[in-house]
Structure formats: structure tokens, C-alpha cells
Protein backbone atom coordinates (compact mmCIF):
# COMPACT_ATOMS: atom_id res chain seq x y z
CA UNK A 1 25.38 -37.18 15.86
CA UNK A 2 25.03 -36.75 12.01
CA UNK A 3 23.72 -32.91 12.42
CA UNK A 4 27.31 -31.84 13.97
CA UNK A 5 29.26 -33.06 10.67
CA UNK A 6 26.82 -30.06 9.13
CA UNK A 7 26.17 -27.55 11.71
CA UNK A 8 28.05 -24.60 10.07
CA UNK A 9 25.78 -24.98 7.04
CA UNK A 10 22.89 -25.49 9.10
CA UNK A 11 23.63 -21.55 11.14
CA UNK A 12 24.37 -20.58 7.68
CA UNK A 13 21.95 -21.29 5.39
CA UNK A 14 19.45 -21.15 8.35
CA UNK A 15 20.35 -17.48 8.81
CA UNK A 16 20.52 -16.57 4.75
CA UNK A 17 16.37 -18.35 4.94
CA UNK A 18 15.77 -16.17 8.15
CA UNK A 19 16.88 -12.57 6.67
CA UNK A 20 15.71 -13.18 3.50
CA UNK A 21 12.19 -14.05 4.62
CA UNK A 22 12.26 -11.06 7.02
CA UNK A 23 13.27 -8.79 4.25
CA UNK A 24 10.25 -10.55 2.07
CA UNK A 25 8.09 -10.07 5.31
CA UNK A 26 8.74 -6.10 5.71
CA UNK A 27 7.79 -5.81 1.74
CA UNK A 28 4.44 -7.61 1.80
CA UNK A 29 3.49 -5.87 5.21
CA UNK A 30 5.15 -2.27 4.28
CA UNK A 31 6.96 -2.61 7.25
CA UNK A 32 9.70 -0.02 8.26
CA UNK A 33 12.62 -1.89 9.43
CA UNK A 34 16.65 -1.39 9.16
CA UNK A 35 18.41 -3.81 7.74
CA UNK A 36 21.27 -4.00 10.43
CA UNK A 37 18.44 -5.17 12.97
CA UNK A 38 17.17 -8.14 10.57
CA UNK A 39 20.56 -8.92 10.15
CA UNK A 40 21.42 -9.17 13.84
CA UNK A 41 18.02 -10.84 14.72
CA UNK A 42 18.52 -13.37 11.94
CA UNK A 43 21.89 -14.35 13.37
CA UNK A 44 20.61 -14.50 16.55
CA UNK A 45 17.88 -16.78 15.94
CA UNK A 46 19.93 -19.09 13.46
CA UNK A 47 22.31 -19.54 16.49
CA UNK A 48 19.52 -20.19 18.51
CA UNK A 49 17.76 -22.65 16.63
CA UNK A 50 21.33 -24.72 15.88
CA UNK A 51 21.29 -24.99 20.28
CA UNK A 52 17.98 -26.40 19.93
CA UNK A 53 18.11 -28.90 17.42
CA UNK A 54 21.27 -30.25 18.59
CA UNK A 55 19.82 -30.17 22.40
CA UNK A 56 16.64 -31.82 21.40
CA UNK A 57 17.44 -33.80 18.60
CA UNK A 58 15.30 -36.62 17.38
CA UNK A 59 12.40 -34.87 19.64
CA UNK A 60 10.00 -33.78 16.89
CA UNK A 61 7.53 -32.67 19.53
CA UNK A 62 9.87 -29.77 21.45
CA UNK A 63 11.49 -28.90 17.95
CA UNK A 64 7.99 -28.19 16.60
CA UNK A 65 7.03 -26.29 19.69
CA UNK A 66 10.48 -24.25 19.82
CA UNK A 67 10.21 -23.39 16.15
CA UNK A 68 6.87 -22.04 16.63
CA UNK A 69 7.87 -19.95 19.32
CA UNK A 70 11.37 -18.66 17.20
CA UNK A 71 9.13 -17.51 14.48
CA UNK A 72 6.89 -15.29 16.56
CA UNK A 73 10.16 -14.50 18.28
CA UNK A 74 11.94 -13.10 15.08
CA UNK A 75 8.64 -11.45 13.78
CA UNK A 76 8.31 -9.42 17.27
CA UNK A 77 12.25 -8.37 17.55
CA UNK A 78 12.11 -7.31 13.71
CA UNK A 79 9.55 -4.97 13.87
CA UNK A 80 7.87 -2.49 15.62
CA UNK A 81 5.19 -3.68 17.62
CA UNK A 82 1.80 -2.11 16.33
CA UNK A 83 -0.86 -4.01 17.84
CA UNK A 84 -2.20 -7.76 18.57
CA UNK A 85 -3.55 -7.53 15.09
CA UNK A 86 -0.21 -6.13 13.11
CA UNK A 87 1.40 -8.66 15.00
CA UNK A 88 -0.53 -11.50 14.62
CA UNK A 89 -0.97 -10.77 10.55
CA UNK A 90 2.92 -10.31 10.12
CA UNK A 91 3.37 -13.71 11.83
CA UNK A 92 1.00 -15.21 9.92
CA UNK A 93 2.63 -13.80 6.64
CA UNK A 94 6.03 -15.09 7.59
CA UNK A 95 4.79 -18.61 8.07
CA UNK A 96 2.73 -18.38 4.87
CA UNK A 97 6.53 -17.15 2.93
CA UNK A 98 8.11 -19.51 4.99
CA UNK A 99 6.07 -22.77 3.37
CA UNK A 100 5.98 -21.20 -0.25
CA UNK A 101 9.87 -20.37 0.07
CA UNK A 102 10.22 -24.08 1.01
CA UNK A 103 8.44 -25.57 -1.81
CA UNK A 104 9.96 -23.64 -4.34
CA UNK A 105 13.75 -24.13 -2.76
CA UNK A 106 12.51 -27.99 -2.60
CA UNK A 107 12.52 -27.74 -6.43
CA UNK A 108 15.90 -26.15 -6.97
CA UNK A 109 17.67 -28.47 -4.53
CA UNK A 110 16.12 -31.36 -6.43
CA UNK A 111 17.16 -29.35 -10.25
CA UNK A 112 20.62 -28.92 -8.88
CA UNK A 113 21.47 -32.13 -7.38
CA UNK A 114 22.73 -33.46 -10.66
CA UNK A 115 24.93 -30.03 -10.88
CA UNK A 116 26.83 -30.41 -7.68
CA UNK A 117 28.21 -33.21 -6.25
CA UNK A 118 28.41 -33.14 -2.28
CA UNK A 119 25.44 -32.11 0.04
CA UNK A 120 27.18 -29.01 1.39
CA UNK A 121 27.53 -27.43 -2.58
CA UNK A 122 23.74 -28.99 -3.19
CA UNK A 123 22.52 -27.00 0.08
CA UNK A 124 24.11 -23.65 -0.43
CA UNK A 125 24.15 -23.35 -4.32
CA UNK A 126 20.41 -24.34 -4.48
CA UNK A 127 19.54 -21.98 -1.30
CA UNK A 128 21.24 -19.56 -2.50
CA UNK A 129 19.83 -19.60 -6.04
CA UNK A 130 16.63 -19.90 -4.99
CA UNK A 131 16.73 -16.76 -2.54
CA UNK A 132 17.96 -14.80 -5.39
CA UNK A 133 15.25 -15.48 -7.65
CA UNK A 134 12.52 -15.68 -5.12
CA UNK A 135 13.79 -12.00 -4.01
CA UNK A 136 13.70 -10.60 -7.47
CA UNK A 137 10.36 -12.36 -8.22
CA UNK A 138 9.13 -11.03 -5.00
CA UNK A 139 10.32 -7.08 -5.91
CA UNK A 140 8.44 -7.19 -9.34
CA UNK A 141 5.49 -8.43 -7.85
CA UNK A 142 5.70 -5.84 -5.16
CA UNK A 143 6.94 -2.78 -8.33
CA UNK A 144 3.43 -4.56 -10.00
CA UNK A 145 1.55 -3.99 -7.40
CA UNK A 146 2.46 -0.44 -6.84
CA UNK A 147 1.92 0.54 -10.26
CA UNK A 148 -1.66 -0.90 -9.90
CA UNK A 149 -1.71 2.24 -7.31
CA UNK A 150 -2.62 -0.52 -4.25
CA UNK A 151 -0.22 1.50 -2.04
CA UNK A 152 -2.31 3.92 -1.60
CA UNK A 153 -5.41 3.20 0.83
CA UNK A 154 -7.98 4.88 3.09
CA UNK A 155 -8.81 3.57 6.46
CA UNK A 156 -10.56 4.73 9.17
CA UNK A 157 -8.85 5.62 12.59
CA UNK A 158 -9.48 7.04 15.88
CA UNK A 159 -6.78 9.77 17.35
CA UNK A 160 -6.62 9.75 21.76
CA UNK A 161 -4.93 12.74 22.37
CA UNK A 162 -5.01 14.18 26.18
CA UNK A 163 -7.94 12.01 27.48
CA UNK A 164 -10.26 12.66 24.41
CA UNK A 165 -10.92 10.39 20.95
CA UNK A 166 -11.25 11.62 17.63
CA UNK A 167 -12.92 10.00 14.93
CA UNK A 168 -10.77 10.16 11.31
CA UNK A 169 -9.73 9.32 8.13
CA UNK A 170 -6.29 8.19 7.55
CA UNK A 171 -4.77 7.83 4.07
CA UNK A 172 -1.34 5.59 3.32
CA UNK A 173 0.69 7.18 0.92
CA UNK A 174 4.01 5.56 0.48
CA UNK A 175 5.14 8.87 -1.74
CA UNK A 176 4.95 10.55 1.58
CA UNK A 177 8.62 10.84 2.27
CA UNK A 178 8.71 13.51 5.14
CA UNK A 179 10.41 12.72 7.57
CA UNK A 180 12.50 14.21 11.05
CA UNK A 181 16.07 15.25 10.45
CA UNK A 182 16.55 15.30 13.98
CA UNK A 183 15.12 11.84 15.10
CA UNK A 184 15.22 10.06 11.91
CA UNK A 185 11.57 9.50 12.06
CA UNK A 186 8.62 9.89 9.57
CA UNK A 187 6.64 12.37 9.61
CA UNK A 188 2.47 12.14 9.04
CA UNK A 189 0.83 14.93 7.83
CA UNK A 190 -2.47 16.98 9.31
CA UNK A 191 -4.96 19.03 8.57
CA UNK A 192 -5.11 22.87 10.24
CA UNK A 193 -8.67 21.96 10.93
CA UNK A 194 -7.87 18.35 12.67
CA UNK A 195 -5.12 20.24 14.81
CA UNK A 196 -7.32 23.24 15.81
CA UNK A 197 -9.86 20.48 16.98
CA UNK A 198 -7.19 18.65 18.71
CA UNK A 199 -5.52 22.09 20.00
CA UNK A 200 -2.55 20.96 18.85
CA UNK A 201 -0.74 24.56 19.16
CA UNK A 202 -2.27 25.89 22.14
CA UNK A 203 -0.06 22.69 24.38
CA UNK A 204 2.87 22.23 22.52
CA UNK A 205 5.77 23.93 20.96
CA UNK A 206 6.13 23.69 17.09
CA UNK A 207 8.85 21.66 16.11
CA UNK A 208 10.02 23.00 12.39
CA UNK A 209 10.36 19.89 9.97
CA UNK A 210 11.69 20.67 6.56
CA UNK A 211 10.00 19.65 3.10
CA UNK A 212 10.70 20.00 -0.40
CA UNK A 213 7.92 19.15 -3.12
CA UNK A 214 7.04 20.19 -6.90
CA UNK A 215 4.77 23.46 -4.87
CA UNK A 216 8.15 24.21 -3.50
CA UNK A 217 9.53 24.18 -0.22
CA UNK A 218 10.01 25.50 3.37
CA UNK A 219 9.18 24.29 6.78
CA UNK A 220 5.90 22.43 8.84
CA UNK A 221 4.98 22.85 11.77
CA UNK A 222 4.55 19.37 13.70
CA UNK A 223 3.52 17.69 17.19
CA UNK A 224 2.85 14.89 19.41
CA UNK A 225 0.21 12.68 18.53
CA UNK A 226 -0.24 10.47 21.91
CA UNK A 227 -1.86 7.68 20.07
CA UNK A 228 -3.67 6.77 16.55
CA UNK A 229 -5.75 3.26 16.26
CA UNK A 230 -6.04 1.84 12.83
CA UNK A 231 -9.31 0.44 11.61
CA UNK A 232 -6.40 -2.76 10.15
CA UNK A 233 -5.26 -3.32 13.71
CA UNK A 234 -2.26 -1.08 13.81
CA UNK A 235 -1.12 1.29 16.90
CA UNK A 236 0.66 3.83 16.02
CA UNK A 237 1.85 5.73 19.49
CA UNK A 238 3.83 9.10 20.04
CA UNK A 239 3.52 10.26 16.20
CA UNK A 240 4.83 13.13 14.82
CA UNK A 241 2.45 15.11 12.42
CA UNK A 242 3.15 17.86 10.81
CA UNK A 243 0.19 20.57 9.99
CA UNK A 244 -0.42 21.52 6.46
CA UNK A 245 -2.97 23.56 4.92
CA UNK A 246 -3.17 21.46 1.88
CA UNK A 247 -5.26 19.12 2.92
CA UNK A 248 -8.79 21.11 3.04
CA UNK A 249 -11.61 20.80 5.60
CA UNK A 250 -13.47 19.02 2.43
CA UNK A 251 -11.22 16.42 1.67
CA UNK A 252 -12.16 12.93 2.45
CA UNK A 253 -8.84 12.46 4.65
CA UNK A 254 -7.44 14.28 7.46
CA UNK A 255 -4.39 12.38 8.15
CA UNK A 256 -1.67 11.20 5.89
CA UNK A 257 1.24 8.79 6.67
CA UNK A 258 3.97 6.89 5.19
CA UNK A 259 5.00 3.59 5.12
CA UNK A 260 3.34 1.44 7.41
């Protein structure tokens, strides 16, 4: 069969499309990720899709059906699953970057043809220009959009915390940077009066997270949060919050958190 003569650019450039849409993914979702684990699941699902089109080759129908099921695959091993909803909206992201990345890689392979000579340098020099541009294109768009201040919103949340729900406001703030030295982790931030409701103190032990702003610096105390819902879908379970008296009993928030 034809498709062995090109099967290491296939894993190749199949793995290059995989990461790089990932990566695109993670940006338009604010998704935390590592890039070692998008590299790792991209490789493994470039391998796995090179078994499958050489196993079922010529059978459009199972290709269609196991490329529907690698994509919700490599969406659910990059990230951390938040919910049906998360999930289903950073699936539906990926597909919508995967047909817009095609068209426009379409048109460079088609530009560059008359550049390179043999299908292998046509495939990887247009692919590989293409993911270049589309990445930087992508960043600006993303710099733009912060600028506009759209990484910043308010939703509304509910907190379950020892058998009982709580009814809050939750603000995204991507300049929130606090995060655990010990575990890594970020850190959301609380009111004193959403943590006296909670009792917060009065069940756990403190643990003492460090910060550093323009007010100066010193340490937090923060605890378990068993569970926050997101009015967008999101579950966000076990969270660390840390207690500050900044945010008043006025303010239109009680909860502040990172990226999402």
C-alpha cells in the first residue's frame, strides 16, 4: 500500500498538527496544561492514528468513526476534566481549529508546491510554515483580546463544602498568579466573610501560602474547598483558597481564581 512509502511523514506531521492544535486549544479555552503532557499525548495519538489508517485503510466509514473518537480522546488526556460541559466545549473548539487549521494549511501546500519539488518537502515545509504563522496569528489575537480586558469575567457559582451549598460570585482573573510552592498548584482567593460562613478555620489547619504584590507581601492562610460548580459548566474539585481580607463583604465577588 501507497500510505507505507509515507508513513514516517504521516506520524510526523500528524503529531506537529496534534500538539500544535492542543497548544491552540489550551489558549482559546485558558486551559492549564504542561507542555510535556501535550507532547506525550500528541505522540501517542499520532502513533495511534498511523495503526488505524494502515489497519483500516480504504474504510472511510471506521476511519471517520476512529478519528472522532481520537479527538475526544486527545481533548480528555490533555486536560483536566472539569465537567460534561468544559469537556464537551473544548472538544468542540478543537474540531472547530482543526477545520480552520486545515483550510488555511490547504492554501500554503497549494502556494508552496511550485517551491518544492517532492511531496515529502511540499508536506513538511508547507505544515510547518503554516503552524508557525497560524501560532503567531493565534498569540496576537489572544495578546488582543487580553488587552480588550476579556480575561477578566464574573460568573456565578455554587461552593458544596461538608454537605452544605453556597451560593457565590466567582471572578477570573488571569493576573492572579498565586499559587502552592509545595504542590505546584494555584491558588484562588476568599473572602474572611465567605470562609467564616463556610467555617473554614474552625475544621481545618491553615496551610501558609506565600504572596508578593505592589501592597507588599507575607503569607495567606488557605484550605480545602471540596467542590465549586461554575455557572459555564466547569467543576472545579479539592481547591485550594487562600483567605484575604481584601476582598470586602461589599464587593460584588467573593471568590477569585486564576486561569481556568
Amino acid at each position: 500500500m501507497k500510505v507505507y512509502l509515507y508513513l514516517d511523514v504521516y506520524i510526523l506531521l500528524n503529531f506537529i498538527m496534534n500538539l500544535f492544535l492542543l497548544m491552540i486549544t489550551a489558549v482559546v479555552r485558558q486551559k492549564k496544561c504542561r507542555i510535556f503532557r501535550l507532547f506525550l499525548v500528541s505522540l501517542f495519538v499520532s502513533l495511534l492514528s498511523a495503526a488505524v489508517t494502515c489497519f483500516f485503510w480504504g474504510k472511510s466509514g471506521w476511519q471517520l468513526f476512529f478519528a472522532a473518537v481520537q479527538i475526544t480522546g486527545l481533548v480528555r488526556m490533555a486536560f483536566t476534566y472539569e465537567g460534561k460541559h468544559a469537556f464537551l466545549g473544548d472538544c468542540l473548539t478543537f474540531l472547530f481549529l482543526t477545520f480552520f487549521a486545515g483550510g488555511c494549511i490547504g492554501v500554503f501546500l497549494h502556494l508552496f508546491s511550485s517551491v518544492w519539488t517532492t511531496k515529502k518537502r511540499i508536506a513538511m515545509g508547507g505544515i510547518l510554515t503554516a503552524v508557525i504563522i497560524l501560532l503567531i496569528l493565534f498569540f496576537l489575537f489572544r495578546f488582543q483580546l487580553a488587552e480588550q480586558g476579556r480575561n477578566r469575567n464574573v460568573l456565578s457559582a455554587k461552593i458544596v463544602h461538608k454537605g452544605k451549598e453556597y451560593d457565590i460570585r466567582v471572578l477570573y482573573d488571569t493576573g492572579n498568579q498565586l499559587f502552592s510552592p509545595y504542590t505546584g498548584e494555584n491558588v484562588a482567593v476568599v473572602s474572611e466573610t465567605l470562609s467564616e460562613k463556610i467555617g473554614l478555620a474552625h475544621e481545618q489547619n491553615p496551610l501558609l501560602i506565600p504572596y508578593s504584590s505592589i501592597g507588599g507581601s507575607g503569607l495567606l492562610k488557605a484550605y480545602r474547598i471540596e467542590m465549586v460548580f461554575l455557572s459555564d459548566g466547569a467543576i472545579k474539585r479539592e481547591v485550594l483558597a487562600a483567605v484575604s481580607e481584601n476582598i470586602k463583604r461589599d464587593d460584588e465577588v467573593q471568590m477569585i481564581l486564576g486561569r481556568r
